[in-house]
C-alpha atoms as a PDB file:
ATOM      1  CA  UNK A   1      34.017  -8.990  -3.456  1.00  0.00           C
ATOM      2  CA  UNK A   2      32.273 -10.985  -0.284  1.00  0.00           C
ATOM      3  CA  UNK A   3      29.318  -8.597  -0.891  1.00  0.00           C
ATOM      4  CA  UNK A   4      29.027 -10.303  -4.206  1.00  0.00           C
ATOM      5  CA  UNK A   5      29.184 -13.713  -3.380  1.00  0.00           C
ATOM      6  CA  UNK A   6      27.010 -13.589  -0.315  1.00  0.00           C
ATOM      7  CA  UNK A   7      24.359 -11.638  -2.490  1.00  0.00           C
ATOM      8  CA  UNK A   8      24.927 -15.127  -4.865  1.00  0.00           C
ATOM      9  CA  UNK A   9      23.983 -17.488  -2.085  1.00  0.00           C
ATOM     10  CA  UNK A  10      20.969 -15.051  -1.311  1.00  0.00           C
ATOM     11  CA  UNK A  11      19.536 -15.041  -4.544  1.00  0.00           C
ATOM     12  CA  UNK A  12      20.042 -18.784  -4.802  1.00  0.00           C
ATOM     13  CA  UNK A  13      18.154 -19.510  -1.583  1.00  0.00           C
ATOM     14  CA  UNK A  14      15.513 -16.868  -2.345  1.00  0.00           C
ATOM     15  CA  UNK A  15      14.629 -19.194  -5.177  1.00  0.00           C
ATOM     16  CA  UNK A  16      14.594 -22.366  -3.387  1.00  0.00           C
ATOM     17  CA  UNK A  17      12.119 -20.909  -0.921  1.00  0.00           C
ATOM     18  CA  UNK A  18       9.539 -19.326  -3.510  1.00  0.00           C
ATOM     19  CA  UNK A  19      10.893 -15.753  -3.519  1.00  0.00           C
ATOM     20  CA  UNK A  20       8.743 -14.902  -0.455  1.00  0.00           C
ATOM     21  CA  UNK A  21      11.255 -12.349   0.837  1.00  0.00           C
ATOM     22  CA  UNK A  22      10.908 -10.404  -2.571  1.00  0.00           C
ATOM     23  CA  UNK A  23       7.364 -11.326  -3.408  1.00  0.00           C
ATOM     24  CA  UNK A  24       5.765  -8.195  -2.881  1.00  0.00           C
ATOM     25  CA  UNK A  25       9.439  -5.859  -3.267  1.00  0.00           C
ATOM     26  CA  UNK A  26       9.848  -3.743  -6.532  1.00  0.00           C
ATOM     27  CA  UNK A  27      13.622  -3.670  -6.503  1.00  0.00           C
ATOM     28  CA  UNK A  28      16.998  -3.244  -9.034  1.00  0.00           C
ATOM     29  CA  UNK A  29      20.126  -4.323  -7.655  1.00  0.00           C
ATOM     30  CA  UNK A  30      23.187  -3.611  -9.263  1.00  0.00           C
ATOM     31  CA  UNK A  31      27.048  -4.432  -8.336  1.00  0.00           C
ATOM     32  CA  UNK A  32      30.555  -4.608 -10.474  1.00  0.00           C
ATOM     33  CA  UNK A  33      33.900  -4.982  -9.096  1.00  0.00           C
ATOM     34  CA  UNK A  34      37.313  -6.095 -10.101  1.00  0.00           C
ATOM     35  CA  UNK A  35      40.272  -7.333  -8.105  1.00  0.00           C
ATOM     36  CA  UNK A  36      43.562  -8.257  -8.386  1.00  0.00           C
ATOM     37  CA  UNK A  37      46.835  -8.961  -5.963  1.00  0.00           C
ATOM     38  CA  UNK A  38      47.873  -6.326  -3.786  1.00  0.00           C
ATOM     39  CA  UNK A  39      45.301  -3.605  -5.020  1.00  0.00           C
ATOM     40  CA  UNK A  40      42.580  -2.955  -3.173  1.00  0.00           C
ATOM     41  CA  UNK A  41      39.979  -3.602  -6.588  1.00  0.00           C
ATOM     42  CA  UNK A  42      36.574  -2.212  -7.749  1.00  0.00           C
ATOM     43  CA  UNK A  43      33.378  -2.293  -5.402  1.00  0.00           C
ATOM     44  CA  UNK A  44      30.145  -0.447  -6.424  1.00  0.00           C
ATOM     45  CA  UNK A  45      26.346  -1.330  -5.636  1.00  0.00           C
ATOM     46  CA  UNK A  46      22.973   0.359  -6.584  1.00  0.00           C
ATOM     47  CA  UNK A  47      19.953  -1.016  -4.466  1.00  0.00           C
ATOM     48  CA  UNK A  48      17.058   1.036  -5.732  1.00  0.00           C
ATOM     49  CA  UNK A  49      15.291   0.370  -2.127  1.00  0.00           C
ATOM     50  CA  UNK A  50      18.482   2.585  -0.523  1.00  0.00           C
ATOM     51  CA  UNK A  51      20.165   4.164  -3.259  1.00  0.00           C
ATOM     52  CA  UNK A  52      24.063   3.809  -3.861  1.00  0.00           C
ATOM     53  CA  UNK A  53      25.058   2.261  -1.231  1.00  0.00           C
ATOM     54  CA  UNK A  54      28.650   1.333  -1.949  1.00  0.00           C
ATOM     55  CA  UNK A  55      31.033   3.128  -4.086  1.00  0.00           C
ATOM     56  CA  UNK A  56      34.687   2.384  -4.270  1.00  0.00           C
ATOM     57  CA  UNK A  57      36.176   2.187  -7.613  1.00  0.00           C
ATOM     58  CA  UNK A  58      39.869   1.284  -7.587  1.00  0.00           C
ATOM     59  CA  UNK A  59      42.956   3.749  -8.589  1.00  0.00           C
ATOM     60  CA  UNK A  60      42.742   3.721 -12.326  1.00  0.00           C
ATOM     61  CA  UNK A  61      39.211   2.568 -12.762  1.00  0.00           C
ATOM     62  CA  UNK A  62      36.651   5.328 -14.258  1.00  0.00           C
ATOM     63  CA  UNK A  63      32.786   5.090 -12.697  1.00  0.00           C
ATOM     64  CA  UNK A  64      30.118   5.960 -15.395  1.00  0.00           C
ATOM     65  CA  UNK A  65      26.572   5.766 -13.504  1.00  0.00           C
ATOM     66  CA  UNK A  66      23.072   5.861 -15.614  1.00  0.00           C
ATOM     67  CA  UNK A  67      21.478   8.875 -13.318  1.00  0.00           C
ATOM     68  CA  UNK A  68      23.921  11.879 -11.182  1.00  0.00           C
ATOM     69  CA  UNK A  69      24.259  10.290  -7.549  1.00  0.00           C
ATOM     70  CA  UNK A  70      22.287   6.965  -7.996  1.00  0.00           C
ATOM     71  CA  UNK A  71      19.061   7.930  -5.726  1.00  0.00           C
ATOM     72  CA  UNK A  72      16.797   5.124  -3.866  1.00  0.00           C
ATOM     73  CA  UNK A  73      13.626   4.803  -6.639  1.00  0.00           C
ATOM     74  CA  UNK A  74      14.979   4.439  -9.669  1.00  0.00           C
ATOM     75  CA  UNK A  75      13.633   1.590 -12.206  1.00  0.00           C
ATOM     76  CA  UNK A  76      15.749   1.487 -14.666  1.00  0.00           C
ATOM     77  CA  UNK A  77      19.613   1.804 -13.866  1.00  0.00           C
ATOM     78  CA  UNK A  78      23.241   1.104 -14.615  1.00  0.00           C
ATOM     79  CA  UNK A  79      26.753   1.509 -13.357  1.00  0.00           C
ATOM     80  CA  UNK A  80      29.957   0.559 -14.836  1.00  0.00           C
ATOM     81  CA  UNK A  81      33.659   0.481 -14.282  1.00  0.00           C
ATOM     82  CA  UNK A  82      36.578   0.514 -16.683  1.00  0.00           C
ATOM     83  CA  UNK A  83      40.236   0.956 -16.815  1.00  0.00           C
ATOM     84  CA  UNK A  84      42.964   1.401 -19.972  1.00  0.00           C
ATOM     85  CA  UNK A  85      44.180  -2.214 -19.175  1.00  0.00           C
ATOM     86  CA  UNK A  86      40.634  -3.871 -20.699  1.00  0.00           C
ATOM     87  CA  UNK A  87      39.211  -4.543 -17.572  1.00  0.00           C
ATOM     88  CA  UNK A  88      35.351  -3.765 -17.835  1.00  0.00           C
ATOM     89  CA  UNK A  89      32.533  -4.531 -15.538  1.00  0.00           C
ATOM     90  CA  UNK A  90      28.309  -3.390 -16.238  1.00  0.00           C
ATOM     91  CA  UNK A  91      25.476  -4.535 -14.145  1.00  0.00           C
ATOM     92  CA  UNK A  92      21.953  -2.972 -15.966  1.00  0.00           C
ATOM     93  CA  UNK A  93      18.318  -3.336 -15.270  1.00  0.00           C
ATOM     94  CA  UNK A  94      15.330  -2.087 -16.317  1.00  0.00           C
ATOM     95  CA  UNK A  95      11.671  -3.629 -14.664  1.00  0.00           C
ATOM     96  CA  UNK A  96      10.225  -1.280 -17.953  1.00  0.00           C
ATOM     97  CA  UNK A  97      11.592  -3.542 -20.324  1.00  0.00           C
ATOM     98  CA  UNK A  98      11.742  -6.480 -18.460  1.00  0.00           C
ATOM     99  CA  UNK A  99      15.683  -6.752 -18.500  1.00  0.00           C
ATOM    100  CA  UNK A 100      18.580  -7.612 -16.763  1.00  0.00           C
ATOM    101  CA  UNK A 101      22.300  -6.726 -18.760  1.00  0.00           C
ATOM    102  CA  UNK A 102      26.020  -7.518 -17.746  1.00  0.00           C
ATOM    103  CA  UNK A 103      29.444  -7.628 -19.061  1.00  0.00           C
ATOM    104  CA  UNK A 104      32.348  -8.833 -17.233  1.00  0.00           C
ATOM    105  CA  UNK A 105      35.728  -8.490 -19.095  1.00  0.00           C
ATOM    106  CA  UNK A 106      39.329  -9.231 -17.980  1.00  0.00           C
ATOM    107  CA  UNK A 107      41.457  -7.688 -20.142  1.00  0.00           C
ATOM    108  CA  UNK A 108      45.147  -8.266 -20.881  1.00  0.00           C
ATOM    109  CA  UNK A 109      45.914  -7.015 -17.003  1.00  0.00           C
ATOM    110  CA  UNK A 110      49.220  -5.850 -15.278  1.00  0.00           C
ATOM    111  CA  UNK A 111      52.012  -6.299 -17.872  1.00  0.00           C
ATOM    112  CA  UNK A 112      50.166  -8.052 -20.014  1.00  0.00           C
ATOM    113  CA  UNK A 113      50.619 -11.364 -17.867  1.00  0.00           C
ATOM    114  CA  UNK A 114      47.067 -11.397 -16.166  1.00  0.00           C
ATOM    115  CA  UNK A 115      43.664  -9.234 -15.392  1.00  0.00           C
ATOM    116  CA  UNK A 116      41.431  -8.720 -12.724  1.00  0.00           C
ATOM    117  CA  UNK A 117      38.765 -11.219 -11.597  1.00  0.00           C
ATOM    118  CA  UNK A 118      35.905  -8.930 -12.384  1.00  0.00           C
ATOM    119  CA  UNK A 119      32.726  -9.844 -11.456  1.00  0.00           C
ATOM    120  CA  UNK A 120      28.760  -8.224 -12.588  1.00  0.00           C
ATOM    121  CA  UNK A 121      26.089  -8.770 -10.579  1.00  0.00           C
ATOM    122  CA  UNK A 122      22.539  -7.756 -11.702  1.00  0.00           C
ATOM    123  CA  UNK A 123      19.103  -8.873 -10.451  1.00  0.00           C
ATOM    124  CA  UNK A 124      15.726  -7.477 -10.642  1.00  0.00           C
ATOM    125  CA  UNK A 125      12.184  -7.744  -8.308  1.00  0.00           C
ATOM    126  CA  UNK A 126       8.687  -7.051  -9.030  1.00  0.00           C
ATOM    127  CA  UNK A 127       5.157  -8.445  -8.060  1.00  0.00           C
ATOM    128  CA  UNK A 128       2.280  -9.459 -10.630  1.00  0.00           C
ATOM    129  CA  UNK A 129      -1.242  -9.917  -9.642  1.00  0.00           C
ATOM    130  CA  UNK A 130      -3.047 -11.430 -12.498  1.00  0.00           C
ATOM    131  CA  UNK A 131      -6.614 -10.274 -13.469  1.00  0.00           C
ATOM    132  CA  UNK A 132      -9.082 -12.930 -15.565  1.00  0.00           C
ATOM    133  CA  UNK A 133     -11.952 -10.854 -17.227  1.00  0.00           C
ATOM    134  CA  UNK A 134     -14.774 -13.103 -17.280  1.00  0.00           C
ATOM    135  CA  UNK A 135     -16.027 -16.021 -14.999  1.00  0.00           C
ATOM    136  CA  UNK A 136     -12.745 -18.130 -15.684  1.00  0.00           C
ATOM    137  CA  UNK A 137     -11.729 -20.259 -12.663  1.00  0.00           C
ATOM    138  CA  UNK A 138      -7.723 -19.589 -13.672  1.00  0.00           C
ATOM    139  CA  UNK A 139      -6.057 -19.154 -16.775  1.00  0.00           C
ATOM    140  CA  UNK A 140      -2.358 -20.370 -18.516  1.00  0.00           C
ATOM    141  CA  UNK A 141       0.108 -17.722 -19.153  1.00  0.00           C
ATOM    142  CA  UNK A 142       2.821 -17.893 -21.195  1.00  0.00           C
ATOM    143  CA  UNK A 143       6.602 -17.604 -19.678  1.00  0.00           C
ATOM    144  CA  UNK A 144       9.411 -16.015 -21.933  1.00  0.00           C
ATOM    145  CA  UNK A 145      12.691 -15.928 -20.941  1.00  0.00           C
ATOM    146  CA  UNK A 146      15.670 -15.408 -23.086  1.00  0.00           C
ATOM    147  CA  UNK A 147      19.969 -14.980 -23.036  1.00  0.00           C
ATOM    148  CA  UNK A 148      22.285 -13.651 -25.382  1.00  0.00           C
ATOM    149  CA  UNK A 149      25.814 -13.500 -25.208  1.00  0.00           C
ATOM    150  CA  UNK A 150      29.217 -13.788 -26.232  1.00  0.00           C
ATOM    151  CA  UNK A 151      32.411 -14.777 -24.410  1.00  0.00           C
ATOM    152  CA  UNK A 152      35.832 -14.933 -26.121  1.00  0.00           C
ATOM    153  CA  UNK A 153      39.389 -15.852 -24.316  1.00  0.00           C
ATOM    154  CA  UNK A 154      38.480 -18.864 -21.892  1.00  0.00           C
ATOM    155  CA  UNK A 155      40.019 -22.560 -22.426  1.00  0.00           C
ATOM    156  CA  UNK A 156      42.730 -24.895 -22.383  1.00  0.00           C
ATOM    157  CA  UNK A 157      45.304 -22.818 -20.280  1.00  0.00           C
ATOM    158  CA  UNK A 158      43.908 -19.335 -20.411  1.00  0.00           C
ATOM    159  CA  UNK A 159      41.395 -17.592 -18.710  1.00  0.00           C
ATOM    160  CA  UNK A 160      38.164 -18.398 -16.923  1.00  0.00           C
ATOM    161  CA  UNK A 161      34.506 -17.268 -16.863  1.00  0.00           C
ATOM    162  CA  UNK A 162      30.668 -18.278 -14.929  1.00  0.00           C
ATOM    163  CA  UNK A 163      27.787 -16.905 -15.937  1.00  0.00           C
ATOM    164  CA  UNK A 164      24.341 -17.462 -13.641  1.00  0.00           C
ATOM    165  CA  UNK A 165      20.970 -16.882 -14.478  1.00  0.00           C
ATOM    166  CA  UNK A 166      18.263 -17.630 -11.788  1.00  0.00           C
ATOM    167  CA  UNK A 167      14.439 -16.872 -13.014  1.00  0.00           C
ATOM    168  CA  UNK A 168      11.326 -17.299 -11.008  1.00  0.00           C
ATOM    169  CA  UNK A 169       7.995 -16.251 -11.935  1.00  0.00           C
ATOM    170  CA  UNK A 170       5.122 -18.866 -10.731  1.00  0.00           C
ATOM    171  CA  UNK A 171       7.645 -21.638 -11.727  1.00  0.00           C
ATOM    172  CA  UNK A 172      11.495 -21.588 -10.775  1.00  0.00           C
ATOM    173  CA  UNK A 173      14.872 -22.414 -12.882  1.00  0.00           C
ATOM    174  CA  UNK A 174      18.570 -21.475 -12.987  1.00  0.00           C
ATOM    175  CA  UNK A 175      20.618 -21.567 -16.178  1.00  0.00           C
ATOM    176  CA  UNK A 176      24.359 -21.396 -15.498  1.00  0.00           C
ATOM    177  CA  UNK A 177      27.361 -21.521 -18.280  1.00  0.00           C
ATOM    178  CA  UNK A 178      31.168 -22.317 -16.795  1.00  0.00           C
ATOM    179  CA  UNK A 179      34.372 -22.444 -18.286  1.00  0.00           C
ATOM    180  CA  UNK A 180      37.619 -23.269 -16.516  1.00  0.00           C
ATOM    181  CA  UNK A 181      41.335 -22.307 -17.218  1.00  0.00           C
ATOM    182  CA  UNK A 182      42.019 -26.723 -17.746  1.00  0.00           C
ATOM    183  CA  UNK A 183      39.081 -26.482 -20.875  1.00  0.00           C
ATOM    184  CA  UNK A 184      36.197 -28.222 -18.688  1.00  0.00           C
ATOM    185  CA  UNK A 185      33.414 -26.142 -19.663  1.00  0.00           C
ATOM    186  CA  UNK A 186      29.325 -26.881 -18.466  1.00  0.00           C
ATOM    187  CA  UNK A 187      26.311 -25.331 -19.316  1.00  0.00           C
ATOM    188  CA  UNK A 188      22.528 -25.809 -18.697  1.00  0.00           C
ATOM    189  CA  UNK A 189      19.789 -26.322 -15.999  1.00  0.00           C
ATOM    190  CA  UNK A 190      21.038 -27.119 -12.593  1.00  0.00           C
ATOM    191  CA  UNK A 191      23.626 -24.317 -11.436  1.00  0.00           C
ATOM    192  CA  UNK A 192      25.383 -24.219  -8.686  1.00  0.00           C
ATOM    193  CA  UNK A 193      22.285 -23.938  -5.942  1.00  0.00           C
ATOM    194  CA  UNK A 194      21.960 -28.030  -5.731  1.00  0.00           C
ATOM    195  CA  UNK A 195      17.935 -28.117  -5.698  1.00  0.00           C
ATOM    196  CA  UNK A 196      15.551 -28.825  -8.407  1.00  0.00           C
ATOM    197  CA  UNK A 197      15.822 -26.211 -11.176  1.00  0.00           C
ATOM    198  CA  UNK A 198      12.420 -26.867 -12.365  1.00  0.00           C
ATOM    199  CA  UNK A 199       9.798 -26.065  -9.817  1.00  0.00           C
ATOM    200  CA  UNK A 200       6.492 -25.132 -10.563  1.00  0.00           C
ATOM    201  CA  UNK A 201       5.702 -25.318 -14.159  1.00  0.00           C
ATOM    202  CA  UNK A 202       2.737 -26.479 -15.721  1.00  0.00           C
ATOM    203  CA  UNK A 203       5.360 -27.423 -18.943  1.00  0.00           C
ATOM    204  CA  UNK A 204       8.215 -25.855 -20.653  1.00  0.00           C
ATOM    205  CA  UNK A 205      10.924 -26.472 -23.365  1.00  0.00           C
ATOM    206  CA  UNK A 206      14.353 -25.213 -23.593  1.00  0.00           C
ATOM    207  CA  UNK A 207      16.197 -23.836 -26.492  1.00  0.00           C
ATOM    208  CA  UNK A 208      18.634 -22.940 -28.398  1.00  0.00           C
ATOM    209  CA  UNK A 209      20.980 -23.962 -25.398  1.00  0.00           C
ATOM    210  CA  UNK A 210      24.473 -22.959 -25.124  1.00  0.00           C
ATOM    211  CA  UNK A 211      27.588 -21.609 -23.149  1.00  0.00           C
ATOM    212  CA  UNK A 212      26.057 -18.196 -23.706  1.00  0.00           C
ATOM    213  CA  UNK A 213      22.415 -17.959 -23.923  1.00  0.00           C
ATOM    214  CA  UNK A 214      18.934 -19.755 -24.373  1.00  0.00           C
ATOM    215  CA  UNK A 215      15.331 -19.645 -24.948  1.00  0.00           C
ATOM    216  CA  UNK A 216      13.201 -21.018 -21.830  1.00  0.00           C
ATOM    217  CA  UNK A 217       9.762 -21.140 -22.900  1.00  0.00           C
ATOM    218  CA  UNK A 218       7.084 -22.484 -19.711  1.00  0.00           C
ATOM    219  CA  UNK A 219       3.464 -22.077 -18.990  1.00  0.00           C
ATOM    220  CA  UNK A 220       2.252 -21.183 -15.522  1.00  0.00           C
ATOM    221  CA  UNK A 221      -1.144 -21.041 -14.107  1.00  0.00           C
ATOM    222  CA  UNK A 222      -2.512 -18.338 -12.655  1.00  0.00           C
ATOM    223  CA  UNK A 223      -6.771 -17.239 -11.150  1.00  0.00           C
ATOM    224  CA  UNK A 224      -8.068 -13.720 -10.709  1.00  0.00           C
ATOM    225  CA  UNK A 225      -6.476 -11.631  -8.776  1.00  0.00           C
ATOM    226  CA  UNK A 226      -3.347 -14.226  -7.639  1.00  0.00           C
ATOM    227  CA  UNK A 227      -0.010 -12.254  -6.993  1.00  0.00           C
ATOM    228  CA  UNK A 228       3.300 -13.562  -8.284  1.00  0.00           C
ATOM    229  CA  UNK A 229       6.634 -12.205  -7.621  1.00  0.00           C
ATOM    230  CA  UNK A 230       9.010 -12.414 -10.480  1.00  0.00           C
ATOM    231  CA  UNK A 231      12.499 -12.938 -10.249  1.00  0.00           C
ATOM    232  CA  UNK A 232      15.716 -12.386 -12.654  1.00  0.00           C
ATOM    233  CA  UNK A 233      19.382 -12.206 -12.124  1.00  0.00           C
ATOM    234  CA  UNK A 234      22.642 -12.564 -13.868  1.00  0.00           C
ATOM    235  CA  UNK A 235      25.969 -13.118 -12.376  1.00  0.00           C
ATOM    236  CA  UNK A 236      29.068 -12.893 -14.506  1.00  0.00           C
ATOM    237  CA  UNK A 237      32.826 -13.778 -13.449  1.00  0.00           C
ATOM    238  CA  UNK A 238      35.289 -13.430 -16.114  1.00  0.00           C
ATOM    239  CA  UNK A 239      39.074 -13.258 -15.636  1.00  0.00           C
ATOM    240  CA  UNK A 240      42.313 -13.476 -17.328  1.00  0.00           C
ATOM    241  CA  UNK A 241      41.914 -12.193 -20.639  1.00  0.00           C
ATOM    242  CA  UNK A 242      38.310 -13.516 -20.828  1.00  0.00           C
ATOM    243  CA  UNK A 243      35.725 -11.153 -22.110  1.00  0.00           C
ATOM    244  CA  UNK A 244      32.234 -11.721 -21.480  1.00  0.00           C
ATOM    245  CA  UNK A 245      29.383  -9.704 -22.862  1.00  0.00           C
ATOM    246  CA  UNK A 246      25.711 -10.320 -21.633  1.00  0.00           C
ATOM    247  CA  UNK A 247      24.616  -7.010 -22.818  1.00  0.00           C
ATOM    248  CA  UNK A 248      22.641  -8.106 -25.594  1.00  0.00           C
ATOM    249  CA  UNK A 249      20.873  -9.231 -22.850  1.00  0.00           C
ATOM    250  CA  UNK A 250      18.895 -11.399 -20.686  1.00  0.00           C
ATOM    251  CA  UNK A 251      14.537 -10.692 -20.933  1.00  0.00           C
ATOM    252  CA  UNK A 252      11.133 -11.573 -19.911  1.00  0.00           C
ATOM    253  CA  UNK A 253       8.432 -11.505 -21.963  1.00  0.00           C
ATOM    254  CA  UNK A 254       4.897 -12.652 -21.203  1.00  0.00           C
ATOM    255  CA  UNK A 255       1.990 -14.310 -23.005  1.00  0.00           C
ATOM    256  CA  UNK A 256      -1.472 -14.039 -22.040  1.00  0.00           C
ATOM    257  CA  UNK A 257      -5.153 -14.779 -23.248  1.00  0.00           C
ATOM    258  CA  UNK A 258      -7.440 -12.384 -24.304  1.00  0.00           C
ATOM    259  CA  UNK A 259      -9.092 -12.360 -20.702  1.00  0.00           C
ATOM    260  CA  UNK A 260      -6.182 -12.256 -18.455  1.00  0.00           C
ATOM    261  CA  UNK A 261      -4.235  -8.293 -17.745  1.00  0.00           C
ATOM    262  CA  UNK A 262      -1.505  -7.705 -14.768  1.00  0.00           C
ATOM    263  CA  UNK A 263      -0.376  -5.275 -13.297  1.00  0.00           C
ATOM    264  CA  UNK A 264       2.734  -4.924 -11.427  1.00  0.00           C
ATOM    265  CA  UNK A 265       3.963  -3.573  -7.991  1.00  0.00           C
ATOM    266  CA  UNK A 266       5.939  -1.390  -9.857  1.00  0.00           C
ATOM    267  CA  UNK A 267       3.592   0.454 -11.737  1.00  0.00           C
ATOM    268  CA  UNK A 268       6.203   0.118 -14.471  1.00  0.00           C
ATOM    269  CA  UNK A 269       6.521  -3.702 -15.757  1.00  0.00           C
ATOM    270  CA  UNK A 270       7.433  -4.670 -19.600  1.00  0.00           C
ATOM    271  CA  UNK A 271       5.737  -0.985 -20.112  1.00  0.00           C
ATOM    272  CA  UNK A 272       8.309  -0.296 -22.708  1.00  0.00           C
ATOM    273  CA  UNK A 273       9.760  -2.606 -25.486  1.00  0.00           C
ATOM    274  CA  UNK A 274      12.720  -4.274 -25.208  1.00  0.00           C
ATOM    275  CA  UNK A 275      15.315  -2.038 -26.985  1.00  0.00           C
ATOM    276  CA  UNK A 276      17.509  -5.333 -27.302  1.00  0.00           C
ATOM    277  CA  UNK A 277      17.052  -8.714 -28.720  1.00  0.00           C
ATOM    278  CA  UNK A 278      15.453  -7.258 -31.774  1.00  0.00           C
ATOM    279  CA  UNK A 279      12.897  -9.207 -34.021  1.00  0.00           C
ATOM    280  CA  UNK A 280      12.846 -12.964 -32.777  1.00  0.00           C
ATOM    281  CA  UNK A 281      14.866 -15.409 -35.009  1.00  0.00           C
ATOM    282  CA  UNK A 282      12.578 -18.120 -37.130  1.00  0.00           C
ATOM    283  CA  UNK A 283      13.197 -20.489 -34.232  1.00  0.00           C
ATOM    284  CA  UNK A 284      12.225 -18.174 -31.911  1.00  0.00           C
ATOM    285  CA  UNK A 285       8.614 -16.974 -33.397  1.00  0.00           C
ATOM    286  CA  UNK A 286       7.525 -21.308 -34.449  1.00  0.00           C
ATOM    287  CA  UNK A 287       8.063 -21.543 -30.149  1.00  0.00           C
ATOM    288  CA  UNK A 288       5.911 -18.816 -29.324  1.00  0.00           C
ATOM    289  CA  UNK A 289       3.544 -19.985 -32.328  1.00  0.00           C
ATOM    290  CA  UNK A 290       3.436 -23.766 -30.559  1.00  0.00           C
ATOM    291  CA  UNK A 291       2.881 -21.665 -27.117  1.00  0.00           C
ATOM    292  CA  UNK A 292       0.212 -19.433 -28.149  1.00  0.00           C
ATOM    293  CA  UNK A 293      -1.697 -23.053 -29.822  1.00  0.00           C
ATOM    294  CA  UNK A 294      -0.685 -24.390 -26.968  1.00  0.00           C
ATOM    295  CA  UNK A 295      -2.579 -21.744 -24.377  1.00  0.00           C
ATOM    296  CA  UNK A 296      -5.654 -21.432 -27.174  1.00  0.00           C
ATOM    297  CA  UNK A 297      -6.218 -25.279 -26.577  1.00  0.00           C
ATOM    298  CA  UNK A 298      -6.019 -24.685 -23.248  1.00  0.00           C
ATOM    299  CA  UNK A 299      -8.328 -22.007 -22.879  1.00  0.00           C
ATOM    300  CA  UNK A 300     -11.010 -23.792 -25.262  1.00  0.00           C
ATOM    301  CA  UNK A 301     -10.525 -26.541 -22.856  1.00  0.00           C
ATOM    302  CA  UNK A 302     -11.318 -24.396 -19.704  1.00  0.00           C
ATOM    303  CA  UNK A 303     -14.104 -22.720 -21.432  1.00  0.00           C
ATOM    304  CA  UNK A 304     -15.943 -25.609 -22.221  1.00  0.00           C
ATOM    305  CA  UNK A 305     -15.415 -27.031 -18.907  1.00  0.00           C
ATOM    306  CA  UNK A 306     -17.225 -23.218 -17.686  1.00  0.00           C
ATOM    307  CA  UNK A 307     -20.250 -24.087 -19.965  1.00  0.00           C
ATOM    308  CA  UNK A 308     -20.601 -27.821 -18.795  1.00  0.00           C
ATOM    309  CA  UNK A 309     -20.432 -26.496 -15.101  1.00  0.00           C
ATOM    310  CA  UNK A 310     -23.115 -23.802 -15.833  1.00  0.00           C
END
């Protein structure tokens, strides 16, 4: 699983540095694997710039793959492994819905004793140029990003599991959740990249935190025709009877004024609801209402400005 881990550090510094390697890239990357002492393990990847590029499920592991063969192109994907001892690993993405799903679980294993580390690794790429309608000098756009999960089997003598969650879309963060097999267990902003997890956001709140999910709500600023590369992975490692399910599933959503459109390198960008996450809790929908005041103040605020300058 070095593929894996080196794709980790990647991802990690991509952030640190802006994204500019994937700022203009429309791209799905997908990989799952499992291993375990003297078997060779799981090791499939999807890059939708090259197609499958990797596919080596172990003896006893059964592929499922969203589309026949996997070809270079595709914006919405999947691939999975599985096996009869509980060991389960899905990476998913779709740039349609905005979306990036995983689930990681290490079943009972080899005689019941211990599983396979398996590991999902999911991220997705896409470019945004913003469009402002009228003479606006820039505009605030609302920044929704949300995790939902479950994870069952980790603690005091039993198990382990990490879950990452880098996002960068005008402003940067990484969310990370850890549990391991001596009960320490972590969670919030500040993973395992060691720079500021914050960068670049005009404000934002965080919600609803926990070992498995949150609500990130920020506010970027953007001016005609500025082009933004956005950003989203999810890394899961869960082992020894630890099941982990991020399928329900990690999601951008945007907010924006009246006057301000995108549109996306992609052609294909939050085009298509969310089939997940269903209607937002109470919690959920008084955030976006404070957001959307929040960006109507704003706007009132640059408008008058507009008039006063004309």
């Amino acid at each position: 699983m070095t593929s894996v881990r080196v794709r980790r550090v990647l991802a990690l510094t991509m952030i640190a540095g802006g994204f500019a390697a994937q700022a203009h890239a429309a791209q799905i990357i997908l990989s799952v694997g499992d291993s375990y002492p003297g078997s060779p393990g799981s090791a499939v990847d999807y890059d939708s710039l090259a197609g499958l590029v990797k596919n080596q499920p172990a003896p006893g592991d059964t592929l499922t793959l969203s589309t026949p063969g996997m070809p270079a192109g595709l914006t919405s994907a999947s691939i999975k492994i599985a096996n009869d001892q509980g060991n389960l690993g899905l990476a998913s993405a779709s740039l349609e819905e905005g979306v990036v799903r995983g689930t990681a679980n290490g079943g009972p294993g080899l005689f019941g004793i211990v599983s396979r580390n398996t590991f999902s690794d999911t991220s997705m790429h896409d470019s945004l140029t913003f469009h402002i309608s009228d003479d606006a000098v820039d505009a605030l756009v609302g920044v929704h990003v949300h995790l939902d999960g479950t994870e069952a089997g980790a603690g005091l003598g039993s198990g382990g599991y990490n879950m990452d969650m880098p996002f960068s879309l005008g402003g940067s963060f990484d969310y990370f959740g850890t549990i391991v097999n001596n009960g320490n267990q972590a969670f919030g902003l500040g993973g395992p990249s060691g720079f500021n997890q914050t960068i670049g956001w005009e404000s934002y709140t965080l919600s609803n935190a926990s070992m498995t999910g949150f609500d990130f709500d920020g506010v970027i600023r953007v001016t005609d025709g500025e082009t933004q590369g956005v950003n989203m992975s999810l890394f899961l490692n869960c082992y020894d009877n630890t099941t982990c399910d991020f399928s329900h599933t990690g999601r951008v959503t945007l907010s924006l004024p009246n006057d301000v459109t995108f549109t996306s390198g992609s052609g294909v960008f939050l085009t298509a609801k969310a089939d997940s996450g269903g209607v937002p809790e109470p919690a959920s929908w008084a955030l976006m209402l404070v957001g959307f005041a929040g960006l109507g103040a704003a706007l009132r605020r640059r408008q008058a400005a507009v008039l006063a300058l004309g």
